[in-house]
Protein backbone atom coordinates (compact mmCIF):
# COMPACT_ATOMS: atom_id res chain seq x y z
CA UNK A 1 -40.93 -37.35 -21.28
CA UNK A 2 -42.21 -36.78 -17.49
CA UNK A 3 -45.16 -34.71 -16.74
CA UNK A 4 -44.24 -32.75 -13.11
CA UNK A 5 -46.74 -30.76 -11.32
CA UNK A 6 -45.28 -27.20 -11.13
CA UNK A 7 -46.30 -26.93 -7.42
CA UNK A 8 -43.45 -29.67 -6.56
CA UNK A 9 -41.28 -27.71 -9.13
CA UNK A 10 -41.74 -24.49 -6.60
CA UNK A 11 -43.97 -22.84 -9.43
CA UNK A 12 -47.38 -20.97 -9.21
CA UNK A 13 -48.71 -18.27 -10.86
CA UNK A 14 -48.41 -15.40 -7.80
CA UNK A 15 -44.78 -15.84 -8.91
CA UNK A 16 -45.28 -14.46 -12.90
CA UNK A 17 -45.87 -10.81 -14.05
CA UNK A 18 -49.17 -10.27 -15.48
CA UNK A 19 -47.77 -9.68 -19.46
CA UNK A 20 -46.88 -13.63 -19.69
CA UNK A 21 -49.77 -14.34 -18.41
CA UNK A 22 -51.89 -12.48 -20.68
CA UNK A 23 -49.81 -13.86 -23.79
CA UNK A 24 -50.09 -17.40 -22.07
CA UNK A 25 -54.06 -16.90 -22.08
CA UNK A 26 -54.50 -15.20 -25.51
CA UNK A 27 -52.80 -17.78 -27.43
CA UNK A 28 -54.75 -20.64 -26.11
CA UNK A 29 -57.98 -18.93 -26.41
CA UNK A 30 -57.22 -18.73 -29.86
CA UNK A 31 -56.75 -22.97 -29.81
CA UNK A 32 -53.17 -22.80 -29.56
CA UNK A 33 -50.70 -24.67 -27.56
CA UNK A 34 -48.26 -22.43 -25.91
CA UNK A 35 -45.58 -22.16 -22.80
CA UNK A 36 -43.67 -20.51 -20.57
CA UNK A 37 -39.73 -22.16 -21.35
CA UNK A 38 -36.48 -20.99 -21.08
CA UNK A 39 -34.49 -19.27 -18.39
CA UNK A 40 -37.50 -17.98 -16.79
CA UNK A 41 -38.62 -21.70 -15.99
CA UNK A 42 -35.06 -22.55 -14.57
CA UNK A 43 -35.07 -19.22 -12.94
CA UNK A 44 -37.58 -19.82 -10.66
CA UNK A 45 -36.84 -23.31 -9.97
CA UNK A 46 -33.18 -22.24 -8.83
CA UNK A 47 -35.61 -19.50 -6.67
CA UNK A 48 -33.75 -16.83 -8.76
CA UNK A 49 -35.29 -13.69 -9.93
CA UNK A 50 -35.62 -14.17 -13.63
CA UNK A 51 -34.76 -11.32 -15.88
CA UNK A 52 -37.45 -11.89 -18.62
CA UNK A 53 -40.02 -14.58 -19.99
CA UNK A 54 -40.13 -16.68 -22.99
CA UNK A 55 -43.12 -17.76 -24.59
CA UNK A 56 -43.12 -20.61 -26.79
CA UNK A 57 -46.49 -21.94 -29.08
CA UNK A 58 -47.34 -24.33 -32.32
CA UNK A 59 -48.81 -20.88 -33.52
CA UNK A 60 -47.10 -19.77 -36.82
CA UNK A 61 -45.63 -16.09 -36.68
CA UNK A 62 -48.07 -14.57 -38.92
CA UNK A 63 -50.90 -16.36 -36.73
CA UNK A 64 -49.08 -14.92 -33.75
CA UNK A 65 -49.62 -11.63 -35.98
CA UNK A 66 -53.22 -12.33 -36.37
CA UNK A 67 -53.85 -12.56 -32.55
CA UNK A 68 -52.47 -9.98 -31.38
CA UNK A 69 -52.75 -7.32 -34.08
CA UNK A 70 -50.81 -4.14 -33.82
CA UNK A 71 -48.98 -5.46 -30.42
CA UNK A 72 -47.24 -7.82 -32.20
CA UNK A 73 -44.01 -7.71 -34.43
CA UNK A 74 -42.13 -9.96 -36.31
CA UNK A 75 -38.39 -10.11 -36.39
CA UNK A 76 -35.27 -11.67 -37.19
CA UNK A 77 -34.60 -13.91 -40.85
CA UNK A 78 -32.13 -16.46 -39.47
CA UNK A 79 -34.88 -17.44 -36.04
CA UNK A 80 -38.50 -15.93 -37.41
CA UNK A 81 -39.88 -14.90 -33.75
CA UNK A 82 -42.45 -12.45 -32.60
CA UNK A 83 -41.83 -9.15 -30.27
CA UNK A 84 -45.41 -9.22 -28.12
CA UNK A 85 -45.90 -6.03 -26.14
CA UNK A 86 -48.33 -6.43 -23.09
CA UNK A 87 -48.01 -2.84 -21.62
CA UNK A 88 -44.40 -2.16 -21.26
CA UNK A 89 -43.19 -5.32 -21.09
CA UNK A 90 -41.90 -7.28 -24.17
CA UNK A 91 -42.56 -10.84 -24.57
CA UNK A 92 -40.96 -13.20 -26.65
CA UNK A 93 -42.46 -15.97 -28.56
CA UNK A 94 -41.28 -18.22 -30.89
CA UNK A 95 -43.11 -21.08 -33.14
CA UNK A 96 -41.97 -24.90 -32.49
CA UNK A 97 -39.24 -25.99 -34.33
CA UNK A 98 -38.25 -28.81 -36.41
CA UNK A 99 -34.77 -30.36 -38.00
CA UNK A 100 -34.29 -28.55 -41.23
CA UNK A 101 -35.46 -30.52 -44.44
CA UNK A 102 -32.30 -29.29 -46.15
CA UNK A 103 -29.70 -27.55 -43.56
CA UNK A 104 -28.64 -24.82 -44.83
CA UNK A 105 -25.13 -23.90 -42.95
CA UNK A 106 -21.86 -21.98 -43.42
CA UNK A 107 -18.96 -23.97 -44.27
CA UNK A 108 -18.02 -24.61 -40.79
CA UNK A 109 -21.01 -25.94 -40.07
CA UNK A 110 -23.03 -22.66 -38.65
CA UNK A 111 -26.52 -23.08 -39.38
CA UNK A 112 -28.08 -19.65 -41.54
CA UNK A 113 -31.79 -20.43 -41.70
CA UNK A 114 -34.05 -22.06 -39.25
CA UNK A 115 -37.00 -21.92 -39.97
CA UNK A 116 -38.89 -24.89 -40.60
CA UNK A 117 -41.81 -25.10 -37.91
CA UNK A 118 -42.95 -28.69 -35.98
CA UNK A 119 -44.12 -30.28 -32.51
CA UNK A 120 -43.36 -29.63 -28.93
CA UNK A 121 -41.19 -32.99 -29.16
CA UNK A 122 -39.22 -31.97 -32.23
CA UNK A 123 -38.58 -28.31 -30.73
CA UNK A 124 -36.90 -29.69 -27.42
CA UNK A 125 -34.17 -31.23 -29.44
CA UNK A 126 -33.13 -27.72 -31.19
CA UNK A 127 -32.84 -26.30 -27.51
CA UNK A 128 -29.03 -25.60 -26.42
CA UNK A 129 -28.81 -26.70 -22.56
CA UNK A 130 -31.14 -29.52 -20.97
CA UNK A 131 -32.26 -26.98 -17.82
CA UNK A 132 -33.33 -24.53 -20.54
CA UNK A 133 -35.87 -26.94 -22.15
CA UNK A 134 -38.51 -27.22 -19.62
CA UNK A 135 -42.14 -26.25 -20.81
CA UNK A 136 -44.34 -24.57 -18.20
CA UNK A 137 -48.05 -24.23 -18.46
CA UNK A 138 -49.24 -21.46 -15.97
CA UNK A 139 -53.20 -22.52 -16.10
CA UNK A 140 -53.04 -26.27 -16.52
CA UNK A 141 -50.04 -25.93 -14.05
CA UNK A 142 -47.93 -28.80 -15.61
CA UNK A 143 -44.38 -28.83 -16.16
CA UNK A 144 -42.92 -30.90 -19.32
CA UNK A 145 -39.83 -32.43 -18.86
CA UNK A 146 -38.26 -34.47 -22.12
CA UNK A 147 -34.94 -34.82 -21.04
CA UNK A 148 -34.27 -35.42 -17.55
CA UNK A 149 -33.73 -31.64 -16.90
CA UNK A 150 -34.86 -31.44 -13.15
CA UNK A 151 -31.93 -33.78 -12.65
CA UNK A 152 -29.64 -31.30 -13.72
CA UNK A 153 -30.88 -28.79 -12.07
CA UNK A 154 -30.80 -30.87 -8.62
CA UNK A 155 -26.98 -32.04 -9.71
CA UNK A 156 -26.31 -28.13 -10.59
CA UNK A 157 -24.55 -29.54 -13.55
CA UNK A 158 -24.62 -27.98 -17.11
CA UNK A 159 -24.84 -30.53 -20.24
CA UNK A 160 -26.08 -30.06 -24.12
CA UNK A 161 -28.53 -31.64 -25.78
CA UNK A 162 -27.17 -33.80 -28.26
CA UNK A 163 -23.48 -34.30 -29.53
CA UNK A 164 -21.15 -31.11 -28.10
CA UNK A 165 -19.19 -30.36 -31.08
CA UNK A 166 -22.14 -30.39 -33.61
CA UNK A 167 -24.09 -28.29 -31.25
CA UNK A 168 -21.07 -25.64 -30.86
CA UNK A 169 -20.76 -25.78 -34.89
CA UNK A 170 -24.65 -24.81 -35.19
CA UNK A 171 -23.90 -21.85 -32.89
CA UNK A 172 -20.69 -21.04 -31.78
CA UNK A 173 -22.40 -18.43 -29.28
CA UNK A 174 -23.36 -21.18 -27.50
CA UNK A 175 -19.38 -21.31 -25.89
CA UNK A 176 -20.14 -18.03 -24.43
CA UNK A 177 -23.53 -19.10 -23.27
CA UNK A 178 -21.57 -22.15 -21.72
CA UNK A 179 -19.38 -20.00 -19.49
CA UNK A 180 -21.83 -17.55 -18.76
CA UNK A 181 -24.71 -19.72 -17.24
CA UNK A 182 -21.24 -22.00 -15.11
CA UNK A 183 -20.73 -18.30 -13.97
CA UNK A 184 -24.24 -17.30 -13.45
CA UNK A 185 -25.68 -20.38 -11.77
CA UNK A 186 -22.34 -21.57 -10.31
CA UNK A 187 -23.55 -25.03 -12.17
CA UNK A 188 -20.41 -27.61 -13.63
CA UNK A 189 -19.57 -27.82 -17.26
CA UNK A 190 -20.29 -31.61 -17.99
CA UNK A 191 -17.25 -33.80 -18.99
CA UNK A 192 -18.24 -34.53 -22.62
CA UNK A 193 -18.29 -30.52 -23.18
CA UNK A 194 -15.27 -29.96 -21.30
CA UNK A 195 -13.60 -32.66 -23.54
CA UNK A 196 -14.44 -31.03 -26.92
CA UNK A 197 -14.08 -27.16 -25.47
CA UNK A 198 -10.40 -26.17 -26.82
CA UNK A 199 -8.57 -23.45 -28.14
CA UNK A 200 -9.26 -25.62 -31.34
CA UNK A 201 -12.65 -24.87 -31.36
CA UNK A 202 -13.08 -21.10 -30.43
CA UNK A 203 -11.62 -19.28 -33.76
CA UNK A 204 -15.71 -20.38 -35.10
CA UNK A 205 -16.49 -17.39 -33.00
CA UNK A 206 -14.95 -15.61 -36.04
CA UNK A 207 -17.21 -16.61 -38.04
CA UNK A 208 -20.41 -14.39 -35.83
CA UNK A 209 -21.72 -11.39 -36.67
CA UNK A 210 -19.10 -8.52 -34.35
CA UNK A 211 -22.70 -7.14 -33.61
CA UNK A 212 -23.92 -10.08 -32.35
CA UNK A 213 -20.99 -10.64 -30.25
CA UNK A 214 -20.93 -7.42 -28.39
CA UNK A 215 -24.75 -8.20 -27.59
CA UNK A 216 -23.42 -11.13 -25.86
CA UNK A 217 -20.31 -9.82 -23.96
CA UNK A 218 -22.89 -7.21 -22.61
CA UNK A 219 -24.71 -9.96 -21.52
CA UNK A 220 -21.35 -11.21 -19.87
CA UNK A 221 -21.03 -7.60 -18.17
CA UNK A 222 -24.51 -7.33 -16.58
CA UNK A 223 -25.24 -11.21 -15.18
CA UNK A 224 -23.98 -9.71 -11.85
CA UNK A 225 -21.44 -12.40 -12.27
CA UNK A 226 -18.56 -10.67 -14.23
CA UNK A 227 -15.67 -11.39 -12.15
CA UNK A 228 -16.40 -15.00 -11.88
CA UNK A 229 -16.78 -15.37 -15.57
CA UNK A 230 -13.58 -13.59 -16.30
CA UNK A 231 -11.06 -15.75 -15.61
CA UNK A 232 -12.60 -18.59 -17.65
CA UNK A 233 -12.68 -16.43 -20.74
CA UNK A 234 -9.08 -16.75 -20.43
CA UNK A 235 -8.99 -20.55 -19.73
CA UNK A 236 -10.96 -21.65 -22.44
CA UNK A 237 -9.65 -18.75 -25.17
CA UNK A 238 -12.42 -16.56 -25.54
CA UNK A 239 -10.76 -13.47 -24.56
CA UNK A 240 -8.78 -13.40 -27.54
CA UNK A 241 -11.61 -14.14 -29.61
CA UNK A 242 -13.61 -11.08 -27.94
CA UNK A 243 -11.34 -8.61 -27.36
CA UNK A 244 -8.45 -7.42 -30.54
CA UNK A 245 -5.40 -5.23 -28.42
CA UNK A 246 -6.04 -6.60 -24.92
CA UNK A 247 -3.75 -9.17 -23.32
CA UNK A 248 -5.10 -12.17 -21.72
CA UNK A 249 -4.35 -11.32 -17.75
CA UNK A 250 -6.34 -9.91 -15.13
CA UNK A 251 -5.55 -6.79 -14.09
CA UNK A 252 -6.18 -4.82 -10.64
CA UNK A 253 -7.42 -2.55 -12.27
CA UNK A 254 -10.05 -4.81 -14.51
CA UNK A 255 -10.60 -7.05 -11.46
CA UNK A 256 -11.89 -4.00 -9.28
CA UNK A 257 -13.66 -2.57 -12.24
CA UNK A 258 -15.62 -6.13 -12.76
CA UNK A 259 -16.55 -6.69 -7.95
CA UNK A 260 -17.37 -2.83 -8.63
CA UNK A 261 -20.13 -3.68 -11.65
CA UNK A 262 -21.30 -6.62 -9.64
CA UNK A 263 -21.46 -5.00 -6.60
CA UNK A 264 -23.99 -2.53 -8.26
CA UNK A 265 -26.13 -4.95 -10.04
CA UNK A 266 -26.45 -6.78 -6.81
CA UNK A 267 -27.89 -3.83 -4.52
CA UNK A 268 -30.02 -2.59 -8.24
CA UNK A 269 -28.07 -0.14 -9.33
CA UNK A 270 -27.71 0.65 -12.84
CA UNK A 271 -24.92 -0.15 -14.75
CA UNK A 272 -23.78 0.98 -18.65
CA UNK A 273 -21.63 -1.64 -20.01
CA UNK A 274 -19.78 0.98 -21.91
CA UNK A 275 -17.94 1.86 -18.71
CA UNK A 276 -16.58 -1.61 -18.45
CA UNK A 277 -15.38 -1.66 -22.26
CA UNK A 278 -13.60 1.90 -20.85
CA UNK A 279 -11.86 -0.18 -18.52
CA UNK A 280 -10.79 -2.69 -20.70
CA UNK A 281 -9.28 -0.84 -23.53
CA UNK A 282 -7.47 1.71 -21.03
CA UNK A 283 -4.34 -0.01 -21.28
CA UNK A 284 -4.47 0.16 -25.26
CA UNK A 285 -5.24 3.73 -25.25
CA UNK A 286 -2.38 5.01 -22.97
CA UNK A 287 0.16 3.18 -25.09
CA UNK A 288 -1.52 4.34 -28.51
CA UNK A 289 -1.49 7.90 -26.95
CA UNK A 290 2.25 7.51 -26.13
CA UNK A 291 3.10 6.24 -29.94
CA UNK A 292 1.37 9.97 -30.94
CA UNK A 293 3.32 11.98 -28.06
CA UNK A 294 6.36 10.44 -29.22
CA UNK A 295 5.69 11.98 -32.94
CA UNK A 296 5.54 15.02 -31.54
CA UNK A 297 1.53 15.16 -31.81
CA UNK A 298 -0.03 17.65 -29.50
CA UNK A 299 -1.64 16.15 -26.75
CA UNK A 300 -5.41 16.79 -27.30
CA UNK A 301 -4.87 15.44 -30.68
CA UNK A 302 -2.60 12.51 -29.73
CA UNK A 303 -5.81 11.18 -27.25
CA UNK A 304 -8.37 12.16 -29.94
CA UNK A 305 -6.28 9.61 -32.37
CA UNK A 306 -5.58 6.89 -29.68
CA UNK A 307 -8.98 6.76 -28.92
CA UNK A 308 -10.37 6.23 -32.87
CA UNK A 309 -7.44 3.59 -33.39
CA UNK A 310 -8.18 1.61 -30.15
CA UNK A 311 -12.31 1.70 -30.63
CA UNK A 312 -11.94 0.78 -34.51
CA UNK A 313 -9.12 -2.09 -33.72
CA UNK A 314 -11.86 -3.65 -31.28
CA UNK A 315 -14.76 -2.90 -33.54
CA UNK A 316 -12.75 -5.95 -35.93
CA UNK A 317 -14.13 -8.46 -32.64
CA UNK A 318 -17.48 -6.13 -31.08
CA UNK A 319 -18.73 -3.99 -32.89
CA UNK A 320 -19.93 -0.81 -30.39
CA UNK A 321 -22.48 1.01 -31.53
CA UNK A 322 -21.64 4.88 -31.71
CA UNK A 323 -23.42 5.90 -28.63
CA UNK A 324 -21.46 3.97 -26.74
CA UNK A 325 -17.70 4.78 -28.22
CA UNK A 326 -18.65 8.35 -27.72
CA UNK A 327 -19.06 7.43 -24.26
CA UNK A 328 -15.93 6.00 -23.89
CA UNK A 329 -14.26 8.36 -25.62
CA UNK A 330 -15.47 10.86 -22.69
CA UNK A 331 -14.76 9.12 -19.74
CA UNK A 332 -10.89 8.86 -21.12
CA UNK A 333 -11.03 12.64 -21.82
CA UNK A 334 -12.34 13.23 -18.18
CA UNK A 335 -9.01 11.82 -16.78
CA UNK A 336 -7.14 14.52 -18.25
CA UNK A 337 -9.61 17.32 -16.94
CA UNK A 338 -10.05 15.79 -13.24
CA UNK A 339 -6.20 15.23 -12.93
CA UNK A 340 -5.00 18.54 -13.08
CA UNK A 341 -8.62 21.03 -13.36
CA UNK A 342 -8.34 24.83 -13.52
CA UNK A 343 -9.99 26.48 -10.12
CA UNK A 344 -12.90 28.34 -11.94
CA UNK A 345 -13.35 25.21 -13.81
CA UNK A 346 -13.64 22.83 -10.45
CA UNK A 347 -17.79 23.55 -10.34
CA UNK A 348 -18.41 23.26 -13.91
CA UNK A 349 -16.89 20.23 -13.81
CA UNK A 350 -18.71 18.69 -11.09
CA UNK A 351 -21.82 19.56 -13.20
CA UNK A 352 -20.62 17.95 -16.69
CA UNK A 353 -22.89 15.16 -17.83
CA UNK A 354 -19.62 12.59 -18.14
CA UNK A 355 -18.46 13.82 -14.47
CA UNK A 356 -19.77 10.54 -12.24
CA UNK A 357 -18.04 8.47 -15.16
CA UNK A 358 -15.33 9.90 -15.86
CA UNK A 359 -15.03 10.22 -11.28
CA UNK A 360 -15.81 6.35 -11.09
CA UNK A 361 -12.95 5.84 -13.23
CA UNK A 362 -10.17 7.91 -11.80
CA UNK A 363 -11.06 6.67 -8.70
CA UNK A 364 -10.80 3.10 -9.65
CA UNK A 365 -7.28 3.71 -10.90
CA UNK A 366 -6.10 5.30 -7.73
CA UNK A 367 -7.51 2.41 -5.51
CA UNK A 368 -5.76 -0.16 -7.83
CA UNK A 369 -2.84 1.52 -7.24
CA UNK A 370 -2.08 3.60 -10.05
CA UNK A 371 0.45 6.90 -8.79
CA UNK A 372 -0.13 9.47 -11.62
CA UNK A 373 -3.90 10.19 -10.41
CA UNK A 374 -1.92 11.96 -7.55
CA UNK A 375 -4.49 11.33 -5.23
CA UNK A 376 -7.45 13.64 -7.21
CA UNK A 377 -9.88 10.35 -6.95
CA UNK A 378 -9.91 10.97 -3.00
CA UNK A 379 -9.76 14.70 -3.75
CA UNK A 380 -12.69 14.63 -5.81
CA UNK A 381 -14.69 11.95 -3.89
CA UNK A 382 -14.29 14.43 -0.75
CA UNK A 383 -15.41 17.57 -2.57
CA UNK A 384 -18.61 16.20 -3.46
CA UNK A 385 -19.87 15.73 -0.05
CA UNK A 386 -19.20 19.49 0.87
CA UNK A 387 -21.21 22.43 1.71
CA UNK A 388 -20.54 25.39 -0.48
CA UNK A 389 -18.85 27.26 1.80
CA UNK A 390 -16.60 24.32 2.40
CA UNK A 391 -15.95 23.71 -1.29
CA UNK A 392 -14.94 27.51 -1.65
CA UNK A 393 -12.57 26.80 0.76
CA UNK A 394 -11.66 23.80 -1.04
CA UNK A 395 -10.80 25.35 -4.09
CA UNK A 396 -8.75 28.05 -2.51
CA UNK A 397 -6.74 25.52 -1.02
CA UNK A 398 -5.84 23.50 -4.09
CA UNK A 399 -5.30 27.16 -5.50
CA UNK A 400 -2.90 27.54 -3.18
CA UNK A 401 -1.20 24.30 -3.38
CA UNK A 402 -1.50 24.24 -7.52
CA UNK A 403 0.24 27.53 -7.48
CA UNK A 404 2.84 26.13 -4.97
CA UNK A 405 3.67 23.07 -7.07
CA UNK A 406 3.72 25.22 -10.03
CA UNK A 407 6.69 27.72 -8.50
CA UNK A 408 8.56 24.79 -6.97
CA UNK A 409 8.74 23.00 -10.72
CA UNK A 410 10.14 26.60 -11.98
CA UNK A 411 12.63 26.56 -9.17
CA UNK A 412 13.63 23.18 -10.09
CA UNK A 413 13.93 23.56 -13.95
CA UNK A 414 15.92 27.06 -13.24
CA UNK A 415 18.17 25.47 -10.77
CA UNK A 416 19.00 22.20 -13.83
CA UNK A 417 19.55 24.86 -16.31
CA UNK A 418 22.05 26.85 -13.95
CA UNK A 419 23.77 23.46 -13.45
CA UNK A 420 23.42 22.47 -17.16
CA UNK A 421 24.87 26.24 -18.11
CA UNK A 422 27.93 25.80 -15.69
CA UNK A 423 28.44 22.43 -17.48
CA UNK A 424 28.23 23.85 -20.94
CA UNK A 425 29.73 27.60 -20.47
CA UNK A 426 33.08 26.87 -18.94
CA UNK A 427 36.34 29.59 -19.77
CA UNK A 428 38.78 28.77 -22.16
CA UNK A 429 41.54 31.21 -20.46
CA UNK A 430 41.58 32.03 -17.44
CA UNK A 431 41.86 35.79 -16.93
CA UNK A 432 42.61 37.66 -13.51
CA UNK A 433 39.84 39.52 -12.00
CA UNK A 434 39.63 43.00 -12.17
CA UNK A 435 41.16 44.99 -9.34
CA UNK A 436 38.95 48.19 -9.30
CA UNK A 437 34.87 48.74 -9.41
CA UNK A 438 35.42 50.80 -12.50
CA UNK A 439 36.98 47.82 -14.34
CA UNK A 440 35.06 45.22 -13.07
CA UNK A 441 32.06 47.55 -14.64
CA UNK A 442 33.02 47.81 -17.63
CA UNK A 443 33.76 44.08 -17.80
CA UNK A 444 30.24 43.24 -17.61
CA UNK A 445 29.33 45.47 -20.27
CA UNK A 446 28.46 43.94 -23.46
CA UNK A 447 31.16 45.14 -26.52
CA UNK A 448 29.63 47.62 -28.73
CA UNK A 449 30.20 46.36 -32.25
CA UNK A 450 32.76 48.10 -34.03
CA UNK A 451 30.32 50.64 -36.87
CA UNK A 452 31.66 51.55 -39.72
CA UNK A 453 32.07 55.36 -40.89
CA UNK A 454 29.18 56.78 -43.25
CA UNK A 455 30.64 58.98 -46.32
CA UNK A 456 29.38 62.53 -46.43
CA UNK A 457 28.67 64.37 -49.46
CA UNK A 458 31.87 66.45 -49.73
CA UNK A 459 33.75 62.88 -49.31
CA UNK A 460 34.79 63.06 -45.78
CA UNK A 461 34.37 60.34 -43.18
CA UNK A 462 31.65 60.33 -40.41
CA UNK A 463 31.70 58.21 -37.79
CA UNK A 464 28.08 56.50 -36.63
CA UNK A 465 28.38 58.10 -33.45
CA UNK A 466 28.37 61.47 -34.79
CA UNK A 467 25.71 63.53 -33.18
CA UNK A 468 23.91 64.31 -36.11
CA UNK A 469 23.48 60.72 -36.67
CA UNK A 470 21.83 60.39 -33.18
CA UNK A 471 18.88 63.24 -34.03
CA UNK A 472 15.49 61.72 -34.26
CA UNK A 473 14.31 62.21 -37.64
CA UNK A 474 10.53 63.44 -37.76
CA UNK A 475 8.53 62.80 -41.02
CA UNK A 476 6.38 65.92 -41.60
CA UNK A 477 3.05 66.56 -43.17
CA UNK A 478 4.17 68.63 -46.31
CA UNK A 479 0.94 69.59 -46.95
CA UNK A 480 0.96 72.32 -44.92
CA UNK A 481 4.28 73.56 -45.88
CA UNK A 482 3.72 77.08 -47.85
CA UNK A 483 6.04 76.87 -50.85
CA UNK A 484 7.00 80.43 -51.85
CA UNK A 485 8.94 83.94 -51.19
CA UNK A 486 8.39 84.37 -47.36
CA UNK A 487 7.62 87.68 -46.41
C-alpha cells in the first residue's frame, strides 16, 4: 500500500459537491472510517467530470441507519448498501467487505450473497478494476493506493484485480463494465483479460437478471461514448448476448443514431435511452410487420402486433420496463402519421407529445439514406421553423401536391387496367362494323333478356311488356275506403 497526498493526485475539496462532503464528515464524527472511492476518485484524476460519488466506511448498514436517521435507506440482498440523501443528491455507501466464510455461488460460479463485512485491506481485493480501488479522504486529504492503481491510470491501461476468469465468473457484468470503461476512458484492455475474454465466456451473461442487464446497456447508451463501444460489443460477442432479433452489423442507420446520442450528451442535452432501443429493433419490426401484411392483417393491427412480438422477443435478453416500450411503441407509430399526414392534421401533429421523437427518427432514416420517408424528414424539419402565415402556406402546398400525387396514381392504375382489359377482353369472331349510325346504336345497347309471358286469368298469354304490366301499383290506406251502396 502507498499513501499519496491528493494534492499531487490533482484532488482538493473545491472540486466535490457539498452532499459527499457532508456524508464524508458525518460518518467520522460518529468514529467511523469512511471514503470517497470509485469512479469519482478516477474521475477526477483523469480531470473528467464525474457523474456521481461513492462513499465507502467500516460502518455497518444499520449503523449507517443509526446516523443518519430518516435520510438513510437500506437496499439490495445480494450487496447490503445504503441510499444517503443529502438534499437532492443521493449518495452511496457501502460497508467494507470481506471474502465470504462460505461462498455461496450459482453453479457457474456467480456469487449470490455478499455480505460478510471486514477491513479497508480486505475490501480492496473484492473491487473489480485496479483504477476503481483508490480510497480518498477529503479532510485528512490522503489518497490510499493498495495496488499500484496510479500506474494504471498514468499507463491508461485497464487490468482486474486478481485472476480474470474467476473475477468474470463472480460477475459476469463485469465484461460489459470491461468494454464500457476501454470505451469511456479510451484506456487498453490488459493482455491477461484479453486472453481469457472469448465467445466461450460470454453465454454467463445468461445467467443475469434481464433487469439488471438493461440497467447496464443504458449505462452503455448514455457514457457519451456509444459509438465507440459498439463495435466491440460485436468483437467480443456481447451483442448477441444483449440483444434477441438483431444481427451483429452496424448499420447507417444505428451508427448515426449512436454520433447523434453522443453528440447530445456532449453539448448536455438530454437523452432517453428508449429512443436508441427504437433504433435498434427498427429493423425487426418492419420485417415482423411485413409477416402480418402478408396474412392479410390490416395495417394498424399488423404494427400493433409487430411491435408486442419484437418488444417481448427482446424482453427474453433486457427486460424494458413498460414506460419505456410504450415509448417505443410511439415513436414507430409516428412514422406512419409523419409520412403521409392529413392537412388538418399537420398542426395537431406538430403539437403531439411523441412529435420531436417520433421527428428525430424519421429524420435519421432519411439522412441514412432510407427512400420511403420521401423526403418528409426535411419537410418536417423546415415547417417547424415557420411563421404561421408561412406554414398556412405550407400546408396548402403539400395540399396541392398530395392531391396531385393522388390523381396521377388514379391515372396510372386506370391506364394498367385499360391495358390489362385489352389483354383479357379480346373477340373471338371478328364481325364487320356497322355501316349506319342507327346500327352502330343499337350495337352498343345492352340485349334485353328475353321475359317470359305471364298467364291471365281467362288462360291467355301476356307478354311482360304489356302496358298494364308497366302501371305503377299504389298501395292504399283502406281505412278510409267507405264500404257500402254509394249514393
Amino acid at each position: 500500500m502507498q499513501t499519496l497526498r491528493a494534492s499531487k493526485c490533482g484532488l482538493s475539496t473545491a472540486q466535490l459537491p457539498s452532499s459527499i462532503l457532508d456524508v464524508i464528515e458525518a460518518l467520522t464524527k460518529a468514529g467511523f472510517e469512511a471514503y470517497i472511492v470509485g469512479g469519482g476518485v478516477r474521475d477526477l484524476m483523469l480531470g473528467l467530470n464525474p457523474k456521481d460519488f461513492d462513499a465507502v466506511t467500516n460502518a455497518t448498514p444499520a449503523q449507517i441507519k443509526d446516523v443518519f436517521g430518516r435520510r438513510c435507506r437500506i437496499i439490495g440482498r445480494r450487496f447490503e448498501l445504503a441510499h444517503v440523501y443529502s438534499g437532492r443528491e443521493l449518495i452511496e455507501v457501502a460497508t467494507f467487505r470481506a471474502p465470504p466464510k462460505k461462498a455461496v455461488t450459482s453453479a457457474s460460479g456467480m456469487i449470490l450473497r455478499d455480505n460478510n463485512w471486514g477491513t479497508i485491506e480486505q475490501d480492496f481485493i473484492r473491487r473489480d478494476f485496479s483504477i476503481n480501488a483508490m480510497y480518498y479522504q477529503p479532510h485528512t486529504g490522503i489518497v490510499l493506493d493498495f495496488c499500484h492503481a496510479i500506474d494504471d491510470i498514468k499507463n491508461k491501461t485497464l487490468r482486474l484485480l486478481g485472476d480474470p476468469t474467476l473475477r468474470f465468473e463472480e460477475d459476469p457484468v463485469r465484461m460489459l463494465r470491461t468494454l464500457r470503461f476501454a470505451a469511456k476512458l479510451n484506456f487498453s484492455i490488459a493482455p491477461e483479460i484479453l486472453e481469457i475474454f472469448t465467445p466461450k465466456l460470454t453465454p454467463l451473461l445468461r445467467d443475469i437478471s434481464p433487469h439488471r442487464l438493461y440497467d447496464e446497456s443504458q449505462k452503455l447508451f448514455t457514457m457519451g461514448h456509444l459509438n465507440r463501444v459498439l463495435p466491440m460489443l460485436i468483437d467480443f460477442d456481447i451483442w448477441s448476448q444483449l440483444f434477441a432479433e438483431i444481427p451483429p452489423q452496424i448499420s447507417t442507420f444505428i451508427e448515426r443514431a449512436a454520433i447523434n446520442t453522443d453528440q447530445r450528451i456532449q453539448i448536455g442535452k438530454t437523452i432517453n435511452p428508449a429512443f436508441f432501443y427504437a433504433v435498434l429493433l427498427w429493423k425487426p419490426f418492419l420485417e415482423r410487420c411485413e409477416f402480418y401484411l402478408s396474412k392479410g392483417t390490416v395495417p394498424a393491427e399488423a404494427r400493433a402486433q409487430a411491435g408486442l412480438d419484437v418488444l417481448k422477443r427482446q424482453a427474453t435478453r433486457t427486460i424494458i420496463p413498460r414506460f419505456a416500450e410504450t415509448f417505443i411503441r410511439e415513436v414507430w407509430e409516428m412514422q406512419t402519421r409523419l409520412l403521409s399526414p392529413k392537412p388538418q392534421q399537420i398542426q395537431a401533429l406538430a403539437n403531439h407529445a411523441r412529435f420531436r421523437a417520433g421527428f428525430d427518427f424519421l429524420l435519421l432514416r432519411e439522412k441514412s439514406g432510407d427512400a420511403s420517408t420521401q423526403g418528409m424528414g426535411m419537410w418536417w424539419d423546415t415547417y417547424q421553423l415557420m411563421s404561421t402565415d408561412e406554414k398556412e402556406r405550407a400546408i396548402s402546398q403539400y395540399n396541392r401536391q398530395r392531391a396531385k400525387s393522388r390523381r396521377k396514381a388514379a391515372v396510372v392504375e386506370e391506364t394498367v387496367d385499360a391495358r390489362a382489359a385489352q389483354v383479357e377482353i379480346e373477340p373471338l369472331v371478328n364481325e364487320p362494323e356497322p355501316r349506319n349510325r342507327r346500327d352502330r346504336k343499337s350495337r352498343s345497347r345492352p340485349e334485353k333478356p328475353v321475359q317470359k309471358a305471364v298467364s291471365a286469368s281467362d288462360g291467355s298469354a301476356i307478354a311482360y311488356d304489356h302496358p298494364i304490366l308497366k302501371r305503377k301499383r299504389v298501395k292504399r290506406d283502406l281505412s278510409h275506403v267507405v264500404f257500402g251502396p254509394t249514393q
